[in-house]
C-alpha atoms as a PDB file:
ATOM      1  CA  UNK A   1       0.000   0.000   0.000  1.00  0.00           C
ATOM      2  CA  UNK A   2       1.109   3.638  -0.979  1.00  0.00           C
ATOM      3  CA  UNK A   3       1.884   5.865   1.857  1.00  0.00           C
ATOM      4  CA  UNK A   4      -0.925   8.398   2.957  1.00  0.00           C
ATOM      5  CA  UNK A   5      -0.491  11.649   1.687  1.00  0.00           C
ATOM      6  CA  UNK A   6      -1.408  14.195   3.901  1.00  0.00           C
ATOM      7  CA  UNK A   7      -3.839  17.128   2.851  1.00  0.00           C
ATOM      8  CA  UNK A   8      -1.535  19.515   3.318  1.00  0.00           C
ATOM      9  CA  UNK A   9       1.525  18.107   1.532  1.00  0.00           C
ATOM     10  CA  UNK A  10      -1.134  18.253  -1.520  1.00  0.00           C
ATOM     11  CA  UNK A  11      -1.810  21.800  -0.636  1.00  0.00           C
ATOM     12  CA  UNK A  12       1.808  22.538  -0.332  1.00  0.00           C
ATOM     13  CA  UNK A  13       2.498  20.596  -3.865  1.00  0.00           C
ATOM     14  CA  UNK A  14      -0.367  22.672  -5.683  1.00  0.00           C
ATOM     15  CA  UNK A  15       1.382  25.638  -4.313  1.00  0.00           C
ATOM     16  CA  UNK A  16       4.569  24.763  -5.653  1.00  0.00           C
ATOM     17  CA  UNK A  17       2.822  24.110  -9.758  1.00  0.00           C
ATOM     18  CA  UNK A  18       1.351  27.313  -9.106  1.00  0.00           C
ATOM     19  CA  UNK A  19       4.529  29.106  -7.972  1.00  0.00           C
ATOM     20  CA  UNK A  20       6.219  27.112 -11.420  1.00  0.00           C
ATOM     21  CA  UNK A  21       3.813  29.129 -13.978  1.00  0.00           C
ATOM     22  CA  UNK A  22       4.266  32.497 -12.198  1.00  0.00           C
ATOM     23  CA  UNK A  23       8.082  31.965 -12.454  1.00  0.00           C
ATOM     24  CA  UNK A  24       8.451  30.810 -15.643  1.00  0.00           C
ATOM     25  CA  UNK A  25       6.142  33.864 -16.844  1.00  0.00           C
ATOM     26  CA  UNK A  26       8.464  36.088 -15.024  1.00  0.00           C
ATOM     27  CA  UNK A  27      11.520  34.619 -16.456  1.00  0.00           C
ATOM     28  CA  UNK A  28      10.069  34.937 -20.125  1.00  0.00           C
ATOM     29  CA  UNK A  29       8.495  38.100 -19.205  1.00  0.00           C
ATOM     30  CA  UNK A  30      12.260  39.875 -18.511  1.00  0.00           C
ATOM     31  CA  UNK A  31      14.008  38.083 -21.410  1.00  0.00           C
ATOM     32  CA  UNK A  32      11.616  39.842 -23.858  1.00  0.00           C
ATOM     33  CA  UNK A  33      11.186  42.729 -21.678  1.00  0.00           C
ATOM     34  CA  UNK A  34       7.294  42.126 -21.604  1.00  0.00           C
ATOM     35  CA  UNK A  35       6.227  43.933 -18.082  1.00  0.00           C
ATOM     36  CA  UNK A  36       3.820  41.654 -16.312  1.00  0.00           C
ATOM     37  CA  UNK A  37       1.733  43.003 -13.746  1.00  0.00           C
ATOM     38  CA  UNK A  38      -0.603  40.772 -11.533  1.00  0.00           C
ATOM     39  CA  UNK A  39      -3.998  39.944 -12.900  1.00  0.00           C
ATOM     40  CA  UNK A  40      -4.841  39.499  -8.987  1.00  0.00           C
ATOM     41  CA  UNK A  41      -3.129  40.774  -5.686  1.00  0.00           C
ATOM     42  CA  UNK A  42      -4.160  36.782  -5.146  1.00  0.00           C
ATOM     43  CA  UNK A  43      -1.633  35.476  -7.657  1.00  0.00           C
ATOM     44  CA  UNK A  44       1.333  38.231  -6.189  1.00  0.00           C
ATOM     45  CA  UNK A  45       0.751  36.741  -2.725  1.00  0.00           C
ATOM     46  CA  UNK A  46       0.721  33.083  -4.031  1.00  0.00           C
ATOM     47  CA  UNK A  47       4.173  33.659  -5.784  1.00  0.00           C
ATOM     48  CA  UNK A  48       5.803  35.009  -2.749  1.00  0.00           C
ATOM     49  CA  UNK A  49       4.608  32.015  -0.630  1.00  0.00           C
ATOM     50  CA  UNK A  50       6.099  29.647  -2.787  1.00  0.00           C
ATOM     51  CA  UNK A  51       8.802  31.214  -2.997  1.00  0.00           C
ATOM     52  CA  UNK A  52       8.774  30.597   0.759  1.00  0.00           C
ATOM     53  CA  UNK A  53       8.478  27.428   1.047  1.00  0.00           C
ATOM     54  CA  UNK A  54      12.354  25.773   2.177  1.00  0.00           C
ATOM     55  CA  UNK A  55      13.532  22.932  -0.410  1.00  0.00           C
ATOM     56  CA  UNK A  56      11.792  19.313  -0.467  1.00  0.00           C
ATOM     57  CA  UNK A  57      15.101  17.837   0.627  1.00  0.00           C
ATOM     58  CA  UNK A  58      15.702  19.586   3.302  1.00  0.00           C
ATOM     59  CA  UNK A  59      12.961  18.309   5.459  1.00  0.00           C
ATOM     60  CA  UNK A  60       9.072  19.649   6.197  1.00  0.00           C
ATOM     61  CA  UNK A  61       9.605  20.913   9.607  1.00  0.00           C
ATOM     62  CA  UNK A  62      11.410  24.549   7.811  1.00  0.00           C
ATOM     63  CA  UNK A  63       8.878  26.953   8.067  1.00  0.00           C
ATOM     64  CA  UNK A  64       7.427  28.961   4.979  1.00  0.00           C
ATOM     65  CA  UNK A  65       8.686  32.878   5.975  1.00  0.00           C
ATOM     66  CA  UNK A  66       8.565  35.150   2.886  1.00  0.00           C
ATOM     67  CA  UNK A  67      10.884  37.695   4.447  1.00  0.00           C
ATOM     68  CA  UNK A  68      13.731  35.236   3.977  1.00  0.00           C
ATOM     69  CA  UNK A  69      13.660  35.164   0.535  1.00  0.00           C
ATOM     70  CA  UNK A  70      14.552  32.040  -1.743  1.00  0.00           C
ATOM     71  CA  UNK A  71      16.363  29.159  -0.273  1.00  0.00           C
ATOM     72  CA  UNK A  72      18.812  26.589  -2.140  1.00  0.00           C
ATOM     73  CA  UNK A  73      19.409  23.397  -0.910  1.00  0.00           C
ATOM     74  CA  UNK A  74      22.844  22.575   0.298  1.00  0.00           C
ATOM     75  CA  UNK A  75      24.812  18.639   1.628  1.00  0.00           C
ATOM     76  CA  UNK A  76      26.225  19.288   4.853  1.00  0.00           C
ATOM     77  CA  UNK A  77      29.673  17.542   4.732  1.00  0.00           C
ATOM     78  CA  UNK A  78      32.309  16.129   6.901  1.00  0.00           C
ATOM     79  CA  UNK A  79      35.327  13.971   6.237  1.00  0.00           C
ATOM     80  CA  UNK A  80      34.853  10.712   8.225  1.00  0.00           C
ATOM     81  CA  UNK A  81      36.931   7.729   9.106  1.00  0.00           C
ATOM     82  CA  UNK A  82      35.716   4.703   7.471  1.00  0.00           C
ATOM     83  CA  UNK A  83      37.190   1.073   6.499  1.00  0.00           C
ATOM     84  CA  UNK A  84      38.961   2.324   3.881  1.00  0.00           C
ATOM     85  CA  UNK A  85      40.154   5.394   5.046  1.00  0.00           C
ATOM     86  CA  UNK A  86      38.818   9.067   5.111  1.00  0.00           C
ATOM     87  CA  UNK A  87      36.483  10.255   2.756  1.00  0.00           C
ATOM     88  CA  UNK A  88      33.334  12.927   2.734  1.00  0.00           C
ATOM     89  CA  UNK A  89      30.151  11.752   3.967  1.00  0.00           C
ATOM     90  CA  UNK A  90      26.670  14.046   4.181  1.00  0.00           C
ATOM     91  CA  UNK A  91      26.366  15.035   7.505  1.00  0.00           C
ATOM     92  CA  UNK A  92      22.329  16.524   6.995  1.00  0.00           C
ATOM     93  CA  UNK A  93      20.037  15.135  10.065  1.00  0.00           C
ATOM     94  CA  UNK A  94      18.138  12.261   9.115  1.00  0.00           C
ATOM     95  CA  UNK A  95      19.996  12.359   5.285  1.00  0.00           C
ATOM     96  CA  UNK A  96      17.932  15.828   4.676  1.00  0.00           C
ATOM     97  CA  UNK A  97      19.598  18.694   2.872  1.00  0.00           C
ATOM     98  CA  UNK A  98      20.880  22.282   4.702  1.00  0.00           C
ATOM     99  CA  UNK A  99      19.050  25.129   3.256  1.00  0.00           C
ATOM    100  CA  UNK A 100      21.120  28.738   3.074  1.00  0.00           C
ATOM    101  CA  UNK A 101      19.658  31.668   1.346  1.00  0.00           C
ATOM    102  CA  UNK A 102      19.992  32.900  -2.713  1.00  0.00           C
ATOM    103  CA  UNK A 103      21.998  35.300  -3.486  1.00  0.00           C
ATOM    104  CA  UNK A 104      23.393  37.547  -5.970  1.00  0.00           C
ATOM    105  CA  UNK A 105      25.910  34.883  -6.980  1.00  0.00           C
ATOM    106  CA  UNK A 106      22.868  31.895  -7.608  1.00  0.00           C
ATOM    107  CA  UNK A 107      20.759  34.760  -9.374  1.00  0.00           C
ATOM    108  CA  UNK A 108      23.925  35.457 -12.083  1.00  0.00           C
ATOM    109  CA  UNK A 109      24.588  31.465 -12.066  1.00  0.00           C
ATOM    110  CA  UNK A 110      21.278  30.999 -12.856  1.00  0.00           C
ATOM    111  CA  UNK A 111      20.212  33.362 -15.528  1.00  0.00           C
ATOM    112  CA  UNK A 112      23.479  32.622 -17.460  1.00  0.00           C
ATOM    113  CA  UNK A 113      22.053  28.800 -17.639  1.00  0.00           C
ATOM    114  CA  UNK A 114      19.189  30.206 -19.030  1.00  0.00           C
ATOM    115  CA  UNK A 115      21.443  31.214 -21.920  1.00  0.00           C
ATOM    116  CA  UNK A 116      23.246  27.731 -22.688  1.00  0.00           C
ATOM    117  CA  UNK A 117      26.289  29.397 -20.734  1.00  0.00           C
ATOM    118  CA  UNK A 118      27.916  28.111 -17.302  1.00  0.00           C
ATOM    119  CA  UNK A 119      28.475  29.489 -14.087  1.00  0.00           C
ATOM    120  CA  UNK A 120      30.494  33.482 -14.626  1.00  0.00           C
ATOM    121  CA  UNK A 121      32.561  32.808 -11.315  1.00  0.00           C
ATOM    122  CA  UNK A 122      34.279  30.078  -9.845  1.00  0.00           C
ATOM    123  CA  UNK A 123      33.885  28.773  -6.679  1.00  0.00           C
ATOM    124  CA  UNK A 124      36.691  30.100  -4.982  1.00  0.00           C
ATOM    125  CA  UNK A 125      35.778  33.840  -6.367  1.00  0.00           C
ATOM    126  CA  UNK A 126      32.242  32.923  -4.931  1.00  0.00           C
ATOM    127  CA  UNK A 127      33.582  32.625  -2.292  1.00  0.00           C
ATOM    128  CA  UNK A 128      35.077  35.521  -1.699  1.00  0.00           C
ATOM    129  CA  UNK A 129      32.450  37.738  -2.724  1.00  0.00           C
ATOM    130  CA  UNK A 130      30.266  35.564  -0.130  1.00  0.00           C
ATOM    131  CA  UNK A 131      32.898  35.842   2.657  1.00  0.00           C
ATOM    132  CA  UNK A 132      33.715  40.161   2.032  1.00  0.00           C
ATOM    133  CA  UNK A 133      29.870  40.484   2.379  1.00  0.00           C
ATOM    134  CA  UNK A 134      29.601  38.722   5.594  1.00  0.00           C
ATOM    135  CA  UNK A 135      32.751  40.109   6.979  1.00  0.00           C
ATOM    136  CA  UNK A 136      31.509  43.670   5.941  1.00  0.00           C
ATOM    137  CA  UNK A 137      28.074  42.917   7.534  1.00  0.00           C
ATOM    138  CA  UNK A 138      29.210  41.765  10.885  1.00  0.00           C
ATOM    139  CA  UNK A 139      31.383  43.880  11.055  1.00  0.00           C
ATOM    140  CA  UNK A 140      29.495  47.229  10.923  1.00  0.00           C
ATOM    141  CA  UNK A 141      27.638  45.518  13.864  1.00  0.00           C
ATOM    142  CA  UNK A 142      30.598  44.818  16.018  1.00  0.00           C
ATOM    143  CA  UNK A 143      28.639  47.146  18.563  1.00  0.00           C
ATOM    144  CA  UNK A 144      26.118  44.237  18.542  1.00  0.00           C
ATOM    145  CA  UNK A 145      29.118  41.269  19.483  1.00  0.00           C
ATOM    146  CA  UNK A 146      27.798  39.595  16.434  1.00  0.00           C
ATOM    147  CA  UNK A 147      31.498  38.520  15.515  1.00  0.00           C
ATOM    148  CA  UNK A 148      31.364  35.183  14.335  1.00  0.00           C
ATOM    149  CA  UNK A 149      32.918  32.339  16.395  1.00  0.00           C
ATOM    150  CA  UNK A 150      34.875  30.908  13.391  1.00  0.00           C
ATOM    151  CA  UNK A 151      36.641  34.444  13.135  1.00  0.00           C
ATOM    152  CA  UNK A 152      38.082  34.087  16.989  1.00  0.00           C
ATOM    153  CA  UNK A 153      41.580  32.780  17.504  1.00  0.00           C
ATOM    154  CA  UNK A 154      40.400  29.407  19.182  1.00  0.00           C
ATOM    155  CA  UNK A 155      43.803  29.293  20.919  1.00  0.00           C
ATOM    156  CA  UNK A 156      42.902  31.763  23.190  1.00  0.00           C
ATOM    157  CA  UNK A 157      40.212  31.924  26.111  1.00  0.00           C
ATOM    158  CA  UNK A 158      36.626  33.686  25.680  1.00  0.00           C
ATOM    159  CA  UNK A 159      36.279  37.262  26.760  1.00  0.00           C
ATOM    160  CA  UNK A 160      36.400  40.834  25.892  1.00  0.00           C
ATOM    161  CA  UNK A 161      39.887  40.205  24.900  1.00  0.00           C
ATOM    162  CA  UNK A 162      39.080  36.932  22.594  1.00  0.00           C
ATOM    163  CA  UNK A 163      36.251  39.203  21.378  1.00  0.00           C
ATOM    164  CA  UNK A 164      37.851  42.318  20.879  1.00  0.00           C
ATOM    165  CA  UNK A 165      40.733  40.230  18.958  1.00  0.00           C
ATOM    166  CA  UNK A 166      38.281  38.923  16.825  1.00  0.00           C
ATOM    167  CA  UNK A 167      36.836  42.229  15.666  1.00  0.00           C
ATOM    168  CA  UNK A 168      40.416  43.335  15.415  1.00  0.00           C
ATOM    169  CA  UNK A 169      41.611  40.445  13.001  1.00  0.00           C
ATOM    170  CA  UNK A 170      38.094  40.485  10.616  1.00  0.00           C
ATOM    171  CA  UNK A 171      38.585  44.464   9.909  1.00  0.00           C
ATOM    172  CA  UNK A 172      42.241  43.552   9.060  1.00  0.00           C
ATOM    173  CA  UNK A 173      40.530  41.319   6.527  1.00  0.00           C
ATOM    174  CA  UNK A 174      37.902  43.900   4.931  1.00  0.00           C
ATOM    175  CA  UNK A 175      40.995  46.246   4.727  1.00  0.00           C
ATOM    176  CA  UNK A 176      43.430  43.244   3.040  1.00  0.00           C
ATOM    177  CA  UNK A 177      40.691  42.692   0.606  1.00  0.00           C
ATOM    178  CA  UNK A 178      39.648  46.313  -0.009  1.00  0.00           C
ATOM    179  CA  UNK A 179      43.468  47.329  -0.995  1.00  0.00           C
ATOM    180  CA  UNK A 180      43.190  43.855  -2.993  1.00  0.00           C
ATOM    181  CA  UNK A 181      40.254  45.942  -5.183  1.00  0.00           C
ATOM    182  CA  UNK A 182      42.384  48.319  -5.910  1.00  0.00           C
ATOM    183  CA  UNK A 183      41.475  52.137  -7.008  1.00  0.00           C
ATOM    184  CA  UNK A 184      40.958  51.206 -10.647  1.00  0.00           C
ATOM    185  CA  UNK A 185      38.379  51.590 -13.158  1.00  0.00           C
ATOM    186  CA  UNK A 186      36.338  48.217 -14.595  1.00  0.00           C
ATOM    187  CA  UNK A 187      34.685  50.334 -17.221  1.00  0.00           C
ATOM    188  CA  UNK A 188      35.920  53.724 -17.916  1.00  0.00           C
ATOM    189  CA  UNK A 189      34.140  56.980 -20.099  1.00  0.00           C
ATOM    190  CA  UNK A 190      37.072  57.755 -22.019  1.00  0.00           C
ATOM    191  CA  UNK A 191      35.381  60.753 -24.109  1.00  0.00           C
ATOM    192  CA  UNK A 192      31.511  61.644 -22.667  1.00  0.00           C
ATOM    193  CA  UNK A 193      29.773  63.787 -24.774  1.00  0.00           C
ATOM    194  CA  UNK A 194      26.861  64.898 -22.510  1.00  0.00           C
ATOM    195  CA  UNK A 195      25.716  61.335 -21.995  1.00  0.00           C
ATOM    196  CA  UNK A 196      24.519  59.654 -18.807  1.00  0.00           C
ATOM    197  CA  UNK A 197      27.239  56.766 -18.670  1.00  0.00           C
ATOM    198  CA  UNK A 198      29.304  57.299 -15.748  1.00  0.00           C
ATOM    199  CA  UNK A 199      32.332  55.464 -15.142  1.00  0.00           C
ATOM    200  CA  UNK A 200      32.203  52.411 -12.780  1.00  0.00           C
ATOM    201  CA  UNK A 201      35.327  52.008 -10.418  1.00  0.00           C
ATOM    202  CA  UNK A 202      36.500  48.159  -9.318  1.00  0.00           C
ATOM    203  CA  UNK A 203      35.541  49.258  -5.982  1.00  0.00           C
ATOM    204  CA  UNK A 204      32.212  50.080  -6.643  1.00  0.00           C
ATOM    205  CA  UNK A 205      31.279  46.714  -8.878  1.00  0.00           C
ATOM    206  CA  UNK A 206      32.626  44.373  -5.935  1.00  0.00           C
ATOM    207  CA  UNK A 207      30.601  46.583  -3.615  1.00  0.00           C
ATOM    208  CA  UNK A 208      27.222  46.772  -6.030  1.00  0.00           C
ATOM    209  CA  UNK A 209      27.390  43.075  -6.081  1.00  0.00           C
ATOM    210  CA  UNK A 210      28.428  41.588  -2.884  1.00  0.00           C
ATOM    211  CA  UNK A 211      27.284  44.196  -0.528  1.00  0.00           C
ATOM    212  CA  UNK A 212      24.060  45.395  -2.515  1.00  0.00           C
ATOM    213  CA  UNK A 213      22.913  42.128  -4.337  1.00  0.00           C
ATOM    214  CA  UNK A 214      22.867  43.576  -7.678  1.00  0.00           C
ATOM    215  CA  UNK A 215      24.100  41.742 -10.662  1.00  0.00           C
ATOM    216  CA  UNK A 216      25.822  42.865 -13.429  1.00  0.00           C
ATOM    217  CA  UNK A 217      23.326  43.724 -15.599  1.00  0.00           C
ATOM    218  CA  UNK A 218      21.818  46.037 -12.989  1.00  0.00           C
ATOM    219  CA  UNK A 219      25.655  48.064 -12.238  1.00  0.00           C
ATOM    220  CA  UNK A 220      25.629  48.445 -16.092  1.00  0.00           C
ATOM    221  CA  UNK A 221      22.227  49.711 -16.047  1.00  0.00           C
ATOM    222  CA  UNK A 222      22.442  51.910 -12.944  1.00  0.00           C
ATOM    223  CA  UNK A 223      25.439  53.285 -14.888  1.00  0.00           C
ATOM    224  CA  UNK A 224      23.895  54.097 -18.295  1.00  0.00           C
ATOM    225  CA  UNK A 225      26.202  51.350 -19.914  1.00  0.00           C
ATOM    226  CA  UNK A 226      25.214  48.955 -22.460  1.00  0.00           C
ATOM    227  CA  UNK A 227      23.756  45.320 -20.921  1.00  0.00           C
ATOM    228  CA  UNK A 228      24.877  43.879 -24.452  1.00  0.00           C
ATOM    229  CA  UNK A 229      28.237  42.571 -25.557  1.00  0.00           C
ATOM    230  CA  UNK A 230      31.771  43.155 -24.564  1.00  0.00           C
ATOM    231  CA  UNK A 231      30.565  45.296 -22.618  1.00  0.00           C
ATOM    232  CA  UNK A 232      29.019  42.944 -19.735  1.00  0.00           C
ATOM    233  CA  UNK A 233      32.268  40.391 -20.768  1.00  0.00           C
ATOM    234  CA  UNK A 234      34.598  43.359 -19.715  1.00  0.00           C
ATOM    235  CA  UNK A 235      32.364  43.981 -16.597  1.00  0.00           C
ATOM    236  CA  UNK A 236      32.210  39.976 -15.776  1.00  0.00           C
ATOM    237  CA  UNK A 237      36.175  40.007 -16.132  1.00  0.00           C
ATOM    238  CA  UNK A 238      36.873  42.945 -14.027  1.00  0.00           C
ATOM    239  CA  UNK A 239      34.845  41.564 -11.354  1.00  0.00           C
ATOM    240  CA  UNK A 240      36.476  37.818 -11.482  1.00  0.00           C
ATOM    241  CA  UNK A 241      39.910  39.430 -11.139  1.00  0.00           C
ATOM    242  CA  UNK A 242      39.117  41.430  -8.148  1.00  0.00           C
ATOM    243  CA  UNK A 243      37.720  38.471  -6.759  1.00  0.00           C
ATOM    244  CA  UNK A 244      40.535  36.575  -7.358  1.00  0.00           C
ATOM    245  CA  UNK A 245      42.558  39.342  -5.805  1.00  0.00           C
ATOM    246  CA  UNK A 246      40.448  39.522  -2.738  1.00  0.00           C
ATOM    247  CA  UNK A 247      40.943  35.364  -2.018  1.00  0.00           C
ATOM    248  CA  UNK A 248      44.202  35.857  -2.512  1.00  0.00           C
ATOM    249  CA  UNK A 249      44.627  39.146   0.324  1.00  0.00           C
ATOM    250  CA  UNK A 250      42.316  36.779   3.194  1.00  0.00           C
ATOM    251  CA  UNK A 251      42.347  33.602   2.587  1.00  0.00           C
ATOM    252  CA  UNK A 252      42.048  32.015   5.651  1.00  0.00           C
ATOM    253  CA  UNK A 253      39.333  34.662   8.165  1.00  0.00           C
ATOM    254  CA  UNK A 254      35.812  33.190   7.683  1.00  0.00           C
END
């Protein structure tokens, strides 16, 4: 015999079609730069509690909160000994999936699928966009104590002083990776004629996009720059460089 389905979980699965069709119209919608505005306050609301709703594989008991946004799915790994030696084995409670919130990064992976392209970073500069946007966050809350325990020297006892090293080391990081930038330009007005375009500094992309969330496409637009062409490949470059720069400057401060 089948296992009962509860009414919910069919609820919850209806949602989820639903929350399909609105997506897919959106994502057709911007490619052809069709604007779509709900038929029904009904169908906005449905959308943003799909949207809601945690990953299947991560378990039922995550609750549906729109103000977290999107959520991708994640294996929780650790290496573990086994008969044959060490190797990495998902660590998830029960076998489920960890969930961690979308970002800018997942948004520009994503859309350059859409295109038949692959991912415009690589992991590592990923990473360091992921890691100079945390660092930056906690740390303009250091008033707070919302240091992370991964950025104290565990060699040393707790405390003000284990604290107030912490705070001490992760600014040394932002700095490391903000003279890693650099004071250059990623796209430069070489002659303006009276035109909007503004030049965009390194600084300012790595900020736009790890700080502020925006992808490229919205710097170029926020810019008056072309969305088209070389122009996003020189943007995309710029921004993998610094990146690369930045892992290079911290490597190690999480």
């Amino acid at each position: 015999m089948g296992r009962m389905i509860r009414e919910s979980d069919l609820d919850a699965a209806v949602d989820r079609l639903i929350g399909y069709r609105q997506g897919a119209l959106k994502v057709i919608a911007r490619e052809r730069q069709i604007v779509l505005t709900p038929t029904k306050e009904k169908d906005r609301l449905q959308l943003m509690k799909v949207r809601a709703h945690a990953p299947s594989s991560c378990g039922p008991e995550i609750p549906v909160a729109p103000a977290r946004g999107v959520t991708l799915p994640y294996a929780p790994q650790a290496v573990r000994a086994t008969a044959n030696g060490y190797e990495p084995q998902h660590i998830g409670f029960s076998g489920r999936d960890a969930a961690r919130a979308s970002d800018v990064f997942d948004v520009m992976e994503q859309q350059a699928q859409r295109r038949g392209g692959s991912a415009p970073f690589t992991p590592s500069q990923v990473d360091a966009g992921r890691r100079y946007s945390a660092m930056v966050e906690r740390h303009s809350s250091v008033g707070l104590k919302c240091v992370s325990v991964e950025a104290q020297d565990r060699s040393q006892g707790s405390g003000a002083g284990s604290y107030m090293d912490a705070v001490l080391a992760e600014g040394d990081a932002i700095r490391r990776m903000t003279t890693a930038i650099g004071t250059g330009f990623a796209l430069e007005v070489t002659r303006n004629r009276g035109g909007k375009r503004r030049s965009i500094t390194t600084r300012a992309l790595v900020d736009m996009v790890c700080i502020e969330g925006l992808t490229l496409t919205e710097v170029l637009k926020s810019h008056a720059w072309s969305v088209y062409g070389d122009t996003v490949n020189r943007a995309q470059a710029a921004l993998a460089s610094a990146l690369d720069r930045m892992a290079r400057a911290a490597p190690a401060l999480r």
